[in-house]
Protein backbone atom coordinates (compact mmCIF):
# COMPACT_ATOMS: atom_id res chain seq x y z
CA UNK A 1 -24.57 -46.61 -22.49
CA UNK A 2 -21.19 -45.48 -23.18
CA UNK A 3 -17.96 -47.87 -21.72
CA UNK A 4 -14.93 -46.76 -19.65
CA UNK A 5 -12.45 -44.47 -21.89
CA UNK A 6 -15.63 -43.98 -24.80
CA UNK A 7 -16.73 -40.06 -25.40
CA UNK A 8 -20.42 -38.88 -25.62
CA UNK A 9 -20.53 -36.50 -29.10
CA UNK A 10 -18.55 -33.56 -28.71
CA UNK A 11 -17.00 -34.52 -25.45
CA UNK A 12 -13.26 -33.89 -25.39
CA UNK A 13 -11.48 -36.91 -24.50
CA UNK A 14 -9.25 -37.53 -21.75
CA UNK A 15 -5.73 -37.21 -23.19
CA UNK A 16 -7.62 -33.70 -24.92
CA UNK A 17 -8.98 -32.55 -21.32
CA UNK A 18 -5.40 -32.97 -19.74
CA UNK A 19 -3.46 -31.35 -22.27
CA UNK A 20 -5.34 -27.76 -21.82
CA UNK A 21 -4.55 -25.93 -18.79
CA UNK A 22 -7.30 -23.86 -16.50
CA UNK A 23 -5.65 -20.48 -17.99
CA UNK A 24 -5.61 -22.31 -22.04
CA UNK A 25 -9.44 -22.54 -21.55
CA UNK A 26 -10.34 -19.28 -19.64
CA UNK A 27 -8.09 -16.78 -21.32
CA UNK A 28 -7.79 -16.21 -25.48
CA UNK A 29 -4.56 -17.17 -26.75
CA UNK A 30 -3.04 -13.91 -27.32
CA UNK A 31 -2.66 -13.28 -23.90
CA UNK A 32 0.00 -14.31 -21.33
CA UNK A 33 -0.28 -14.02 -17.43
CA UNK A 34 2.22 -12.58 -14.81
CA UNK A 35 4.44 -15.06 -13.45
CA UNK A 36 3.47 -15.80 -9.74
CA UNK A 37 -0.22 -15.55 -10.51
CA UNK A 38 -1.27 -18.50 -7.59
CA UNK A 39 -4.33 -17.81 -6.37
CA UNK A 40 -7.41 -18.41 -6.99
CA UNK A 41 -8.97 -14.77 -6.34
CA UNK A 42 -6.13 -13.40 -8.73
CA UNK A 43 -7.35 -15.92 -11.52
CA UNK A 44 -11.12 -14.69 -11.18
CA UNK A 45 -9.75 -11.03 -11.27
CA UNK A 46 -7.78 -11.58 -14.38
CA UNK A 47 -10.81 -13.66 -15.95
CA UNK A 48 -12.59 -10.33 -15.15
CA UNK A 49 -9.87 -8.21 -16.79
CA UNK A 50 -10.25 -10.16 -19.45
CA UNK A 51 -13.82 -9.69 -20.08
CA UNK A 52 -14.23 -6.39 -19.25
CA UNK A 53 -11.10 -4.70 -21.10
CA UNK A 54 -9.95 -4.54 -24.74
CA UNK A 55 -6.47 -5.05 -26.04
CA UNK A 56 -5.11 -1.73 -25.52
CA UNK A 57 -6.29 -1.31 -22.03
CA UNK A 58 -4.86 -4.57 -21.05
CA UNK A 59 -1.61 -3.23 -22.53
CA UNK A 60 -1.96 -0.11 -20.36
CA UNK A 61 -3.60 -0.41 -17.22
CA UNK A 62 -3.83 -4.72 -16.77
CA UNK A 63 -3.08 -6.38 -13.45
CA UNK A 64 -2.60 -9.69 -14.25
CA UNK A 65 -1.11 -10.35 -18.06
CA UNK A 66 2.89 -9.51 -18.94
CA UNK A 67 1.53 -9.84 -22.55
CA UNK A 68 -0.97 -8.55 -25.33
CA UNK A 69 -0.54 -10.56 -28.49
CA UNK A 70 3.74 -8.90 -29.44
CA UNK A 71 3.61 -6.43 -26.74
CA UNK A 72 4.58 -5.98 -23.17
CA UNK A 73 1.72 -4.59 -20.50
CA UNK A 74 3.11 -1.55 -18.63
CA UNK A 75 2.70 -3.48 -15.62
CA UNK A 76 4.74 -6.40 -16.66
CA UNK A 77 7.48 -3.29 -17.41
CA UNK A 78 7.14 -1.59 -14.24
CA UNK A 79 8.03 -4.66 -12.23
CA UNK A 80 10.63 -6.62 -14.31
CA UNK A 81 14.21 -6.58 -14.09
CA UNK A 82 15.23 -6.27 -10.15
CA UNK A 83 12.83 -5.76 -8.30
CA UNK A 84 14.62 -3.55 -5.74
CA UNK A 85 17.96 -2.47 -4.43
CA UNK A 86 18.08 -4.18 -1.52
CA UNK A 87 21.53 -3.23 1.10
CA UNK A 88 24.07 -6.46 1.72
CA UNK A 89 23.01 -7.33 5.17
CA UNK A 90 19.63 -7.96 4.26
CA UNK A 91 18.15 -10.82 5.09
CA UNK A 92 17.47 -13.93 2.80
CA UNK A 93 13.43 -13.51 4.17
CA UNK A 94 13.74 -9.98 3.15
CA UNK A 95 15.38 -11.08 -0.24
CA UNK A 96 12.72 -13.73 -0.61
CA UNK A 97 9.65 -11.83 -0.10
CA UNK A 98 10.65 -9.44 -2.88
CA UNK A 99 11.29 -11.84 -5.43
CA UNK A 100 8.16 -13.91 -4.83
CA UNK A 101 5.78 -10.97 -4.46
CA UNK A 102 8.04 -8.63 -7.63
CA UNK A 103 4.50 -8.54 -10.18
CA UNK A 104 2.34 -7.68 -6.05
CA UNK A 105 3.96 -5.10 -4.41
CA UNK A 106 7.03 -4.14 -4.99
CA UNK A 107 7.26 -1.62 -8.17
CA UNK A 108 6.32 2.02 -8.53
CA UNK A 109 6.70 3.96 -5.56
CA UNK A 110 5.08 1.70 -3.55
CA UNK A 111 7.99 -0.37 -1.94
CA UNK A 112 8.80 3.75 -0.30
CA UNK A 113 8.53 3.61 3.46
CA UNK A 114 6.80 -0.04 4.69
CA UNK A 115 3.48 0.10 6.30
CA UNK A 116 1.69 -2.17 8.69
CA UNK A 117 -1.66 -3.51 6.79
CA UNK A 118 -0.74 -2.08 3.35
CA UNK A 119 -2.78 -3.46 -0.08
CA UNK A 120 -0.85 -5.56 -2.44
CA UNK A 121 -0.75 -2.40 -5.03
CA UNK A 122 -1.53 -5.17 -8.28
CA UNK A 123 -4.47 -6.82 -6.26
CA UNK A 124 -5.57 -2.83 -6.30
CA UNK A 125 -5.10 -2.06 -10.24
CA UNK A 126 -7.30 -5.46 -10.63
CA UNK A 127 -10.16 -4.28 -8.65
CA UNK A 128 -10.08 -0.68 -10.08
CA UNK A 129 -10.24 -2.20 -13.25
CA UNK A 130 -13.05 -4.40 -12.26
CA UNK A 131 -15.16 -1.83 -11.08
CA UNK A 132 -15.24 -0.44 -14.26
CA UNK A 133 -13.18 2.83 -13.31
CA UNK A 134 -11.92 4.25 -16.86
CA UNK A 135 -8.84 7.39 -17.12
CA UNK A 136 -10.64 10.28 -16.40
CA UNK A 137 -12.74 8.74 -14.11
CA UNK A 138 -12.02 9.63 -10.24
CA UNK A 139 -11.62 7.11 -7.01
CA UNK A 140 -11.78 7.79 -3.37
CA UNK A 141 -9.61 5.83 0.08
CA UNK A 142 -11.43 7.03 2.76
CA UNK A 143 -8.83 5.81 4.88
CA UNK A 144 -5.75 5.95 2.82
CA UNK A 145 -3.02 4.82 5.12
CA UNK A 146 0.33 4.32 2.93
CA UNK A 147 -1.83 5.68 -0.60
CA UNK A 148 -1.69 2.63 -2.45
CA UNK A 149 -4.88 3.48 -4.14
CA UNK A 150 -3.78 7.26 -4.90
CA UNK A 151 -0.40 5.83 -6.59
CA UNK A 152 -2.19 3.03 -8.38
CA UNK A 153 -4.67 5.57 -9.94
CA UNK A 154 -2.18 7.94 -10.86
CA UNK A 155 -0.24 5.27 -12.73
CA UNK A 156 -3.50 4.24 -14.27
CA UNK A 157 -5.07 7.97 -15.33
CA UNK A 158 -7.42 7.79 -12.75
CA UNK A 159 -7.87 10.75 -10.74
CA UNK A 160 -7.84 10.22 -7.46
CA UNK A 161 -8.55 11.78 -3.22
CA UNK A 162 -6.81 9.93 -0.82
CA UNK A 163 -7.92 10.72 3.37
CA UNK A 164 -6.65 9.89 6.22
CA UNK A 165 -6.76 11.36 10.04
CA UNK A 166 -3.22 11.19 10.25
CA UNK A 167 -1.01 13.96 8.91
CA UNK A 168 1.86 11.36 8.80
CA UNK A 169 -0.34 9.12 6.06
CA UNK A 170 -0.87 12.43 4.12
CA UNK A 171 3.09 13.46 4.21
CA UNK A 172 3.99 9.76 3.25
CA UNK A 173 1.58 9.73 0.26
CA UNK A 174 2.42 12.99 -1.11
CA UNK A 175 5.87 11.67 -1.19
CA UNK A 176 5.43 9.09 -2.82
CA UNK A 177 2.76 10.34 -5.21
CA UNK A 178 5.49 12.95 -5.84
CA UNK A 179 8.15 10.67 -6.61
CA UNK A 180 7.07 9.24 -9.60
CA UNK A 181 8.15 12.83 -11.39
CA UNK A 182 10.61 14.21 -8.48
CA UNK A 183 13.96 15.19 -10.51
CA UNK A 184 16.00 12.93 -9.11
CA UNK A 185 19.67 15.24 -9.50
CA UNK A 186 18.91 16.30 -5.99
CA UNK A 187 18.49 13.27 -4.81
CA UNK A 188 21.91 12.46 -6.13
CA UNK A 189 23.54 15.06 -4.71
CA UNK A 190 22.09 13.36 -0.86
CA UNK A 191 23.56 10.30 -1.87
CA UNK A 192 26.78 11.26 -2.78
CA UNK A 193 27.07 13.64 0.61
CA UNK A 194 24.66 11.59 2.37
CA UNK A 195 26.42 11.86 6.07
CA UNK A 196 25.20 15.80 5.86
CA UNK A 197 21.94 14.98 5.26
CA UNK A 198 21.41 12.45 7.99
CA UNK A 199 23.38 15.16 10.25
CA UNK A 200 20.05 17.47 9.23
CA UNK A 201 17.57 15.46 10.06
CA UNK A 202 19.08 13.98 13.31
CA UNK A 203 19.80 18.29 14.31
CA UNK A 204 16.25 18.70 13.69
CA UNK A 205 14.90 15.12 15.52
CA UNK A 206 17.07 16.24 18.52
CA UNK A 207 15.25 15.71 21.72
CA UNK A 208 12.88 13.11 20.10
CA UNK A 209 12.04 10.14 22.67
CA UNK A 210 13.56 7.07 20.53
CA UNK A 211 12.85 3.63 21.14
CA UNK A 212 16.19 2.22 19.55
CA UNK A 213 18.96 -0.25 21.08
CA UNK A 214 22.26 0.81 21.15
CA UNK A 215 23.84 -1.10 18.53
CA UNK A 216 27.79 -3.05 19.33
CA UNK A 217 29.47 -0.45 17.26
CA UNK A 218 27.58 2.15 19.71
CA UNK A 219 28.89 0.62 22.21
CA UNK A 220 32.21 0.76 21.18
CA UNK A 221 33.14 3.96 19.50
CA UNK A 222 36.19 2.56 18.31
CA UNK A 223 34.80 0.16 15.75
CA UNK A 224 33.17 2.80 14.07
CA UNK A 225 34.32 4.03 10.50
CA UNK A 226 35.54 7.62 10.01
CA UNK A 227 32.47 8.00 8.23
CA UNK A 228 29.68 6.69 10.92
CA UNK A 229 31.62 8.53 13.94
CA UNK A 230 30.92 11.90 12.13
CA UNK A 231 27.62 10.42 10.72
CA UNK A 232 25.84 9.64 14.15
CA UNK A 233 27.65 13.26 16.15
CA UNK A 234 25.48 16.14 16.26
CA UNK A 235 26.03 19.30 16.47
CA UNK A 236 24.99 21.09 19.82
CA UNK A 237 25.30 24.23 18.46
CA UNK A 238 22.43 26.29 16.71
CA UNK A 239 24.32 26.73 13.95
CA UNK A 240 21.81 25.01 10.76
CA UNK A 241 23.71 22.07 9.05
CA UNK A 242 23.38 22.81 5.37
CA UNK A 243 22.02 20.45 2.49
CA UNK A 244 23.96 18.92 -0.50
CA UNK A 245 22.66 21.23 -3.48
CA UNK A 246 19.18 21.99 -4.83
CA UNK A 247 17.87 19.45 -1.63
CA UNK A 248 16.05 21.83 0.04
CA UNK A 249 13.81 22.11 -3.16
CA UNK A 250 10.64 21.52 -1.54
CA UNK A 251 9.64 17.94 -3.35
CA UNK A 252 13.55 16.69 -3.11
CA UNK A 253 13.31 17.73 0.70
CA UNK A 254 10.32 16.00 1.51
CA UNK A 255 10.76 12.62 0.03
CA UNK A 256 14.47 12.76 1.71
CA UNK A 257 12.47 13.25 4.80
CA UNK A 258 10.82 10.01 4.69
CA UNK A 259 13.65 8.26 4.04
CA UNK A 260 15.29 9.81 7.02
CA UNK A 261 11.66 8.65 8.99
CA UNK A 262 11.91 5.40 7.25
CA UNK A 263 15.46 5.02 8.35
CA UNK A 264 14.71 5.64 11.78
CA UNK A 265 11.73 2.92 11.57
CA UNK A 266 14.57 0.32 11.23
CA UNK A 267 16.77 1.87 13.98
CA UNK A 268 13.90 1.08 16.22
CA UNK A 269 13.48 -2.49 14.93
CA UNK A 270 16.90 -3.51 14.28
CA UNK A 271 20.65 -3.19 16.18
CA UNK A 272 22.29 -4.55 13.22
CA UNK A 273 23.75 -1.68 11.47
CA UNK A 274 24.35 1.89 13.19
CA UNK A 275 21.52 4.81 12.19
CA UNK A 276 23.64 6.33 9.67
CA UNK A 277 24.03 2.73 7.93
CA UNK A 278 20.49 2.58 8.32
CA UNK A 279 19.81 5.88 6.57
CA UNK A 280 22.20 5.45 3.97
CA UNK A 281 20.97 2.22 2.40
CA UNK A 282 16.96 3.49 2.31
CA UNK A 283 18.19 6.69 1.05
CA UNK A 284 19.95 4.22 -1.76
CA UNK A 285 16.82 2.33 -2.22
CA UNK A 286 14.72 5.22 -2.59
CA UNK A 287 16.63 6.32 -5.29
CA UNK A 288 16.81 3.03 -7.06
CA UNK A 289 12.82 2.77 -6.51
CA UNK A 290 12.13 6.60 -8.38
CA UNK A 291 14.69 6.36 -10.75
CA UNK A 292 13.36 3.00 -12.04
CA UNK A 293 9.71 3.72 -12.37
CA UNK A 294 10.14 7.16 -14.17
CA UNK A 295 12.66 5.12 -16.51
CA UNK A 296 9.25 3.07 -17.09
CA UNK A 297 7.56 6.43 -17.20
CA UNK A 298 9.75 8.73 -19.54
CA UNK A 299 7.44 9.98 -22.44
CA UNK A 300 4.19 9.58 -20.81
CA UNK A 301 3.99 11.45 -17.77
CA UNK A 302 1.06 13.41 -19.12
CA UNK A 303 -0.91 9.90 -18.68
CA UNK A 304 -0.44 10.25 -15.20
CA UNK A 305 -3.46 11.52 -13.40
CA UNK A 306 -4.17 14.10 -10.45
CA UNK A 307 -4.09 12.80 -6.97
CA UNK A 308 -4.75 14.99 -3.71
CA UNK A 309 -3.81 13.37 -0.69
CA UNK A 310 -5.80 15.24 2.29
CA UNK A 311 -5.49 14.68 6.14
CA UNK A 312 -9.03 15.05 7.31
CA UNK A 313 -12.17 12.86 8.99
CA UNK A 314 -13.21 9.82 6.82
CA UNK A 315 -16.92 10.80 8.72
CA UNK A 316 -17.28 13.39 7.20
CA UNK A 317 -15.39 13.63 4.13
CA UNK A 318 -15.11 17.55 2.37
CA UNK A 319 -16.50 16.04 -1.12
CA UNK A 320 -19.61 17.10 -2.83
CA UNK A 321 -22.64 14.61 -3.14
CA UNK A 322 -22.41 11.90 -5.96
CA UNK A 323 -19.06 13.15 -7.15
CA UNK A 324 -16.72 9.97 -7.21
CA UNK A 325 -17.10 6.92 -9.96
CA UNK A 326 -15.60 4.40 -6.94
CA UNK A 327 -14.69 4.06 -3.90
CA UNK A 328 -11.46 1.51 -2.60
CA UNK A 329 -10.75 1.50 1.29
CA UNK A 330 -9.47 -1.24 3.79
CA UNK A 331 -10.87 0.14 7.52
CA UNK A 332 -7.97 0.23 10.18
CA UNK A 333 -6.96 -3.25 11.61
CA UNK A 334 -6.84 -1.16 15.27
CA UNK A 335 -7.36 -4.17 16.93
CA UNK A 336 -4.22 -6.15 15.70
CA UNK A 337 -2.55 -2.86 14.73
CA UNK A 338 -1.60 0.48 16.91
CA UNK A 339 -0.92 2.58 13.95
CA UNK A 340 -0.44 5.73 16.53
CA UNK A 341 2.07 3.42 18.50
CA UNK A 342 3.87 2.43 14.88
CA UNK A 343 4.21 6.09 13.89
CA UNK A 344 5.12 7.50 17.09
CA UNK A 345 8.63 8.44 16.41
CA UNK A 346 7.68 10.30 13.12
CA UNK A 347 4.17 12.13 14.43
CA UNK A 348 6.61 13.75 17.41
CA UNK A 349 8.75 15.13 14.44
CA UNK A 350 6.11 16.60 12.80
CA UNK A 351 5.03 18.42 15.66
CA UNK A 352 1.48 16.37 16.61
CA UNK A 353 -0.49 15.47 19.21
CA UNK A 354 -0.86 12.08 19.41
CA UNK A 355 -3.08 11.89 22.15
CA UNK A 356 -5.29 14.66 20.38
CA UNK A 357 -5.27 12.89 17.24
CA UNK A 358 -6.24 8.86 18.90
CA UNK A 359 -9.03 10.63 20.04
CA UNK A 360 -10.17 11.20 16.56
CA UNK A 361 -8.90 7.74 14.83
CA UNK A 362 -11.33 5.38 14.35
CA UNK A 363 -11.12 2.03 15.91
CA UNK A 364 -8.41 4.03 18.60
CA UNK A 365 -10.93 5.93 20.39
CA UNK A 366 -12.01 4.41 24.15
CA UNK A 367 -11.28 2.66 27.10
CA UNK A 368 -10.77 -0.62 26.74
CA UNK A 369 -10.62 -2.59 23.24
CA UNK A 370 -14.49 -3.66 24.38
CA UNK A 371 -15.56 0.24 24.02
CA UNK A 372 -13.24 1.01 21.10
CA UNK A 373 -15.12 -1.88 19.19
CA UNK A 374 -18.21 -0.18 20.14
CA UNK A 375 -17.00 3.05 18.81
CA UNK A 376 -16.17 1.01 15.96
CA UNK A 377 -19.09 0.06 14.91
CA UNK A 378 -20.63 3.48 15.69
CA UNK A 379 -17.98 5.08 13.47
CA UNK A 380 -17.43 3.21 10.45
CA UNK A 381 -21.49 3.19 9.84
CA UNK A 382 -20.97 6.83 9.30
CA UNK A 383 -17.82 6.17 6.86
CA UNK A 384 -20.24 3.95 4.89
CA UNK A 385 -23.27 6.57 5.00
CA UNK A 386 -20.22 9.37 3.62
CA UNK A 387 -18.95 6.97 1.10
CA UNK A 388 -23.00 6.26 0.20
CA UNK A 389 -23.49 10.02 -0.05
CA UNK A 390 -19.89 10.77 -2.45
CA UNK A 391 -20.58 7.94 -4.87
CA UNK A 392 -22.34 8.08 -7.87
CA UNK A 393 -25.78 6.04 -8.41
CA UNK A 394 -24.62 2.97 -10.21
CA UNK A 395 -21.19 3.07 -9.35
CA UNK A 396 -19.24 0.48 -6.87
CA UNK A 397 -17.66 0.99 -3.56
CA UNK A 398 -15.07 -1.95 -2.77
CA UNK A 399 -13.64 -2.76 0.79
CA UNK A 400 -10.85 -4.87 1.40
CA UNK A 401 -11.07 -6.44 5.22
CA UNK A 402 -9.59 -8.70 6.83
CA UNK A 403 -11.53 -10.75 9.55
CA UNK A 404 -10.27 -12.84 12.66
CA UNK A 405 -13.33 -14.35 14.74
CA UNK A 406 -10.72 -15.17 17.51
CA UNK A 407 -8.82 -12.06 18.44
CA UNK A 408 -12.75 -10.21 18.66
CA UNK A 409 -13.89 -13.35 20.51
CA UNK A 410 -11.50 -12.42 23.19
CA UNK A 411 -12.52 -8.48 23.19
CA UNK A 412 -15.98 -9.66 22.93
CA UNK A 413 -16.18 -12.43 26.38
CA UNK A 414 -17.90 -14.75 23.78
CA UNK A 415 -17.08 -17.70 21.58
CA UNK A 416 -16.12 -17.28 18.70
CA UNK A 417 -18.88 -18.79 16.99
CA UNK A 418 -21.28 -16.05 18.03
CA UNK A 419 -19.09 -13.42 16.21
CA UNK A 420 -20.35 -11.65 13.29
CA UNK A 421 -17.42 -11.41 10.91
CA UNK A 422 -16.37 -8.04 10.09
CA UNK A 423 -17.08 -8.33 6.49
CA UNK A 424 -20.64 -9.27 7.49
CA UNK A 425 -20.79 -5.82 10.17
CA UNK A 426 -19.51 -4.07 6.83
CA UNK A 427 -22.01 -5.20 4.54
CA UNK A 428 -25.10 -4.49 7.11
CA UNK A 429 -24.32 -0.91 7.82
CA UNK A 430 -23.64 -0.11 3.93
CA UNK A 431 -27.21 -1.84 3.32
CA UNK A 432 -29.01 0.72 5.46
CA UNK A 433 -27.14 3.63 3.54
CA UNK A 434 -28.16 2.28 0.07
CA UNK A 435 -25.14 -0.17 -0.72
CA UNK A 436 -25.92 -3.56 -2.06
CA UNK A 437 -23.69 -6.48 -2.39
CA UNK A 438 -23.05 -7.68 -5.49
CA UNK A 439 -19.43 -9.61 -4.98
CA UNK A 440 -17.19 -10.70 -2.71
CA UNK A 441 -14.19 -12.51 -3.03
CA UNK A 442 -11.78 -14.18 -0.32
CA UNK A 443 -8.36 -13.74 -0.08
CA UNK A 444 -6.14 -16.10 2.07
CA UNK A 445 -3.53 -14.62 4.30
CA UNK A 446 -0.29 -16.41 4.19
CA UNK A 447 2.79 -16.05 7.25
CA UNK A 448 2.90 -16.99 10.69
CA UNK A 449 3.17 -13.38 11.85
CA UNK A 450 -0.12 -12.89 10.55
CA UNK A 451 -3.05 -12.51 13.51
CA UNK A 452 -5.58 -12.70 10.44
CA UNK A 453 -6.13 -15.64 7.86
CA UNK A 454 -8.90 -14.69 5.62
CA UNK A 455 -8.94 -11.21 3.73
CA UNK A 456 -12.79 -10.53 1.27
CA UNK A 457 -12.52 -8.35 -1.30
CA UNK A 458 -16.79 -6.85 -0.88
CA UNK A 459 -18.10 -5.02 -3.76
CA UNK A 460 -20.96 -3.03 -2.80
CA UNK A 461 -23.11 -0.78 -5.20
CA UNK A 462 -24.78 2.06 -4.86
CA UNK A 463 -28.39 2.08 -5.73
């Protein structure tokens, strides 16, 4: 029998034990994780990484490792230095939330235009590394929202069709999709004459319902700036206010566009600084955001993959059978999220019908929340028989969802103890179409603000 403090044979000894971290024993020597990797699902995704990639891969496409023996990952280059040009009155939160999350979220072009319910873009290059998806090979969102997936893929080689419902979603991700390549000398030229530009937009917005507060200066004409009085008059005449040069190049036009929606996104939020402010600092940002990613870029934009962003009916998606190699979707969060209600301001400029088009959303369509769960259901088991029919035998569809027990409790009249978690719903309707479980991983969900606490990362594969 062995004593207090003796070792069996081969049995590393205590002082031996605590000098070797958790990473030291999982992950060979020659590689070195992110900074800010703290959880335990991004620890078992860069295990998998690990396993499943060689060195060069690592180098280009890891999630989760700055280094490969003497050289830098991409990713660990596409997210150092600052993380983003953020204006002077931002808050410290704001400030915070950037620097804590700089290797998640916030590099590429995915820090354009904030979205309600958006991946955490690095949590997305892990799992399309996971499921095995190679350059070449081609990905599906059914439900693309703000195009993480799309941008990830691109960066990655991965070809890529993004959907969504909303024609909004499909401007926003061409945008950004576009941005990694946009020459940036128009965008330049809108900085530098950037009160003409927000003139433009707010000629053609004119008539829009807004939901904005006056802000103090508003109030008060007189504390204005030269700059902000002509900024925030427009013109009642017909005559067109013309761009800055080379901006109404189609690509340069549209991502100025969402930075003109974006802009007004805060306006509605915010009474702090005056529209105009507003618009000039994300028009700044944006061009901080594209000019530093195709810095990251220059030399190897023929790595970058084709990615067609497509507004159209995740139930019955315009794809051929068996012709994806994955599938990465999150389904709409309608019950904690309006996204119609969000977008409002920006789906009147471009013309839509939103009562037309919540008819069509899923998880927006009925009565009361107790029929639009119904409809829910109904819907989303034929996304999963689509998504069953597109994918390749063999291959993996992953869904990211988050799950609150409570909130459907309340929609439901039960407790919520007799609940089935959506995660579980998900799982049984993919079963029926031929999808089989074969991981899932949970996620916690940080922030007071946050109606959900638990996010599971299901891998399902097709049989």
């Amino acid at each position: 029998m062995l004593r207090a403090g003796q070792q069996g044979s081969g049995t590393p000894s205590l002082e031996e034990t605590l000098a070797e971290s958790v990473p030291e024993r999982l992950f060979s020597k020659h590689l070195e994780l992110v900074p800010q990797l703290n959880e335990v699902y991004e620890l078992e995704l860069a295990f998998l990484e690990s396993r499943l990639l060689n060195d060069d891969e690592l180098i280009r496409n890891g999630a989760y490792f700055a280094r490969v023996g003497d050289t830098l990952t991409r990713h660990f280059l596409m997210c150092s230095g600052q993380p983003v040009f953020l204006p002077q009155h931002s808050s410290s939160r704001l400030r915070s939330f950037f620097q804590t999350k700089q290797f998640k979220t916030g590099y590429g072009t995915h820090g354009l235009f904030p979205y309600r319910g958006k991946f955490h873009p690095q949590m997305i290059k892990g799992i399309l590394n996971v499921m095995g998806l190679k350059p070449g090979d081609t990905v599906l969102d059914p439900m693309m929202g703000s195009g993480t997936v799309l941008i990830e893929a691109r960066l990655m080689g991965i070809k890529s069709v993004g959907v969504d419902a909303s024609p909004f979603c499909q401007f926003m991700v061409q945008a950004k999709l576009d941005a990694l390549t946009l020459p940036l000398e128009p965008i330049r030229n809108a900085v530098a004459d950037s009160v003409a530009v927000f003139e433009h937009f707010e000629q053609r917005a004119s008539g829009l319902k807004r939901k904005r507060k006056k802000t103090a200066d508003e109030r008060a004409p007189e504390l204005f700036s030269m700059e902000d009085t002509k900024a925030k008059r427009v013109s009642g005449s017909k005559k067109k206010i013309s761009l800055p040069k080379a901006c109404d190049q189609e690509k340069a036009y549209q991502f100025l566009l969402l930075a003109y929606l974006d802009a007004a996104g805060y306006a509605e939020r915010s009474d702090r600084k005056s529209p105009y402010e507003q618009f000039r600092a994300v028009l700044e940002r944006y061009l901080f955001v594209a000019d530093k990613i195709q810095k990251v870029l220059e030399g190897v934009e023929s790595e970058l993959a084709p990615a067609s962003a497509l507004t159209h009916d995740a139930r019955r998606l315009p794809l051929e059978d068996a012709s994806v190699d994955g599938i990465v979707f999150s389904p709409p969060y309608s019950f904690a999220i309006d996204y119609l209600e969000n977008d409002s301001f920006h789906l009147n400029f471009m013309g839509t019908d939103i009562e037309d088009l919540r008819g069509r959303m899923v998880g927006l369509r009925g009565e009361d929340l107790k029929e639009q769960f119904e409809l829910y259901k109904a819907d989303m088991e034929k996304v999963m028989g689509e998504c069953a029919r597109v994918l390749a035998k063999g291959r993996l569809c992953t869904i990211v969802v988050g799950t609150n027990n409570n909130q459907l409790a309340k929609i439901l009249g039960v407790s919520a103890d007799e609940v089935q978690p959506i995660d579980d719903l998900l799982i049984e309707l993919a079963t029926k179409h031929g999808l089989r479980l074969v991981r899932r991983l949970e996620r916690q969900i940080t922030g007071m603000a946050n109606i959900m606490r638990s996010e599971y990362i299901v891998m399902l594969q097709r049989r």
